[in-house]
Each structure stands twice: as structure tokens, then as C-alpha cells.
Protein backbone atom coordinates (compact mmCIF):
# COMPACT_ATOMS: atom_id res chain seq x y z
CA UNK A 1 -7.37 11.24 -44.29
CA UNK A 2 -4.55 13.37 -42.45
CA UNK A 3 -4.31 12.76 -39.35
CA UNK A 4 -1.87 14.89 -36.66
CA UNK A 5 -1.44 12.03 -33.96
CA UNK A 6 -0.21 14.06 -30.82
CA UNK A 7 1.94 11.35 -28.61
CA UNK A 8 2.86 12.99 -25.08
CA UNK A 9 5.09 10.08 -22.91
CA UNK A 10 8.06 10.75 -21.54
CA UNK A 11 9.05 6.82 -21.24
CA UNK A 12 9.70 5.10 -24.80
CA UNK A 13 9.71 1.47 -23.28
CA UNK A 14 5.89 2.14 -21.51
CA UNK A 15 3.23 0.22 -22.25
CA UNK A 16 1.37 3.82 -23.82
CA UNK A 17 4.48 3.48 -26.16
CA UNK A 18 3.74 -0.15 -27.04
CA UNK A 19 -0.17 1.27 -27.68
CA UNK A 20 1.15 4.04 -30.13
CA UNK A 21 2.83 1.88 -31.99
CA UNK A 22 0.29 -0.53 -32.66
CA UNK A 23 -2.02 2.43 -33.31
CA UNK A 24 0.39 4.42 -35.55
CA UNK A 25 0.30 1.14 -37.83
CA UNK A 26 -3.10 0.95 -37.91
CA UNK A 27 -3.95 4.17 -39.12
CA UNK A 28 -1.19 3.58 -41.75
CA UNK A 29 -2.19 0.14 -42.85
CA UNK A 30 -6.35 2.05 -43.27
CA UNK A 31 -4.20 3.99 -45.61
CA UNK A 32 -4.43 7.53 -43.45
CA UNK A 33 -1.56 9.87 -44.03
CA UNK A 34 0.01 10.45 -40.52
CA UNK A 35 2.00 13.85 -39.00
CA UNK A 36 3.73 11.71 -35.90
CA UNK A 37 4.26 14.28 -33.13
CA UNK A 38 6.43 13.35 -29.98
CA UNK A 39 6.09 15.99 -27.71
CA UNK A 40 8.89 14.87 -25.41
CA UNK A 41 10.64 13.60 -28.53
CA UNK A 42 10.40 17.10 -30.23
CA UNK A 43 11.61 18.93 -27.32
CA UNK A 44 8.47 20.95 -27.26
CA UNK A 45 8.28 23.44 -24.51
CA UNK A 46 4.85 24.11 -22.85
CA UNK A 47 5.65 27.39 -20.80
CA UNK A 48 3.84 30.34 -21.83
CA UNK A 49 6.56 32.59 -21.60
CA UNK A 50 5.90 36.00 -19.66
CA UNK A 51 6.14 37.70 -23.13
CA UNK A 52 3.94 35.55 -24.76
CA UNK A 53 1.21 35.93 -21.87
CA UNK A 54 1.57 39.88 -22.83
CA UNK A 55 1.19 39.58 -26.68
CA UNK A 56 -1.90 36.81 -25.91
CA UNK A 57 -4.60 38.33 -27.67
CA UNK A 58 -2.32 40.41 -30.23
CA UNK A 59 -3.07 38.42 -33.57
CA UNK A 60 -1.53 37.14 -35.22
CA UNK A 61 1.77 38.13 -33.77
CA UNK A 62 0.70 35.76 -30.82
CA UNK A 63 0.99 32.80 -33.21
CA UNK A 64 5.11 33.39 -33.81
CA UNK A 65 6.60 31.28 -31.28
CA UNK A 66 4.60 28.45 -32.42
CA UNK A 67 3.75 28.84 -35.93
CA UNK A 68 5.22 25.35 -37.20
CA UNK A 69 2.57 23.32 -34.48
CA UNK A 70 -0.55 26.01 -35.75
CA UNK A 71 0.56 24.84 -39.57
CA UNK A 72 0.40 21.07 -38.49
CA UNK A 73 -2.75 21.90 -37.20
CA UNK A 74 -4.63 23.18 -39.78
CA UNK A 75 -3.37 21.01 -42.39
CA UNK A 76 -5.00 17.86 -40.86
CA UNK A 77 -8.30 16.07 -40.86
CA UNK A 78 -8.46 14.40 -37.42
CA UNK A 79 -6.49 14.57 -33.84
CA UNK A 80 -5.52 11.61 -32.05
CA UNK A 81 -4.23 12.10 -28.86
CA UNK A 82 -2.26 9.59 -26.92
CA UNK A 83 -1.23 10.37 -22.97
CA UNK A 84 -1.35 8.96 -19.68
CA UNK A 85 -3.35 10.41 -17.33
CA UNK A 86 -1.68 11.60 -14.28
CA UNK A 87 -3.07 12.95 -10.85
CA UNK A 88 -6.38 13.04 -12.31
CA UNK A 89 -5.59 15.20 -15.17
CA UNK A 90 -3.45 15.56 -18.70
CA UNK A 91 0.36 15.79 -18.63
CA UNK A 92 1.42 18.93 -18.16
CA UNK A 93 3.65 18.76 -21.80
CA UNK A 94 -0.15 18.29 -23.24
CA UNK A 95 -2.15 20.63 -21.48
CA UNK A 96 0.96 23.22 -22.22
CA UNK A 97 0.72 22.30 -26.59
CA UNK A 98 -2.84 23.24 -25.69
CA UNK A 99 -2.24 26.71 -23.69
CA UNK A 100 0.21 27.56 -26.26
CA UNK A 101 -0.77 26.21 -29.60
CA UNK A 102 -5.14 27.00 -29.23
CA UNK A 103 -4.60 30.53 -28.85
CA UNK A 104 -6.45 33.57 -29.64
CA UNK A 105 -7.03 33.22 -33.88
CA UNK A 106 -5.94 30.20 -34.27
CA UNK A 107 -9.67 28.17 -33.83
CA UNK A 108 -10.56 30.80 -37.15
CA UNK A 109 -7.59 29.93 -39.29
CA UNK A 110 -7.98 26.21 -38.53
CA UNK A 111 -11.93 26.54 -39.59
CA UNK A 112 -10.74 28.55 -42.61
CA UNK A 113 -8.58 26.21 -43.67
CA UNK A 114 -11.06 23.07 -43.11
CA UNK A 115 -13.67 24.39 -45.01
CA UNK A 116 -11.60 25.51 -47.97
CA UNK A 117 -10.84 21.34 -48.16
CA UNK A 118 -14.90 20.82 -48.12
């Protein structure tokens, strides 16, 4: 199975580091194929740019600025997510991949390209 693992700590001595690890070799040793993705690692930015807010609904132009993330997206199986959570809540690098990655068009291309693997 592909599997996009999303990994969102900033701290790569933390004990959620230590857990991704361990978890990272699991799913390789069941023989999954795993997309690794460091958010903090990768530099990924989660601000929804004034422009981007604009162009929100304006598919799929809107999917541009974060086209390679949409493309890892569809081309896996399963989601793992691995994050602390802080004040109650996801870190903001996390909840920003959502706000800019789950945008208008991209649940329909995702389906699209699920079912074409069924």
C-alpha cells in the first residue's frame, strides 16, 4: 500500500521523533511503500497568502502554489499523521498543509484518482 506519512515536529531529538521512527520502520518492514513528509523538514509554509485567499475557489488555478503536496496526495492509499498536540489543538504547520493543500477541487481529483486504482 502507499502510504503519505505526514510528520509535523519541529524538535528532531523529541520523543514524537523517536515514535516516527519506530513507526516509519514498521510500515516498511509490512512491506508498505512510504512518501516521508517533514513538514518542518521541507520548509513547508502554511500561510494562505492574501492572493491565494482571492483565487480560493478559482479551480484549478487555486491548486498552483501547492501542486507538488495535491500530487502526493492523490497518489497514495492511506494518511498517517504524526503531531503533538498543542493548546488543545493541531500545530499550526498541520492545520496550515490542511488550509492550503484541501482546497476547493482537490477532494474530486483525489476521489478521481482513487477510484481509477479500484
Amino acid at each position: 500500500m502507499r502510504v503519505l506519512y505526514l510528520y509535523c515536529h519541529p524538535l528532531p531529538e523529541s520523543f514524537r521523533a523517536a515514535i516516527m521512527a519506530e513507526i516509519r520502520a514498521g510500515l516498511r518492514q509490512a512491506g508498505h511503500e512510504v512518501d516521508f513528509c517533514d513538514l518542518h523538514a521541507e520548509s513547508f509554509n502554511p500561510v494562505l497568502s492574501a492572493e491565494e485567499r482571492r483565487g480560493y475557489h478559482a479551480v484549478p488555478e487555486n491548486h498552483a502554489p501547492v501542486e507538488s503536496y495535491i500530487r502526493r496526495v492523490e497518489r497514495v492509499e492511506a494518511l498517517v499523521l504524526s503531531f503533538p498536540t498543542w493548546s488543545f489543538g493541531l500545530p499550526d504547520m498541520l492545520k496550515g498543509f490542511f488550509d492550503r493543500v484541501f482546497i476547493p477541487g482537490v477532494p474530486s481529483r483525489c476521489r478521481m484518482a482513487w477510484q481509477s486504482r479500484i
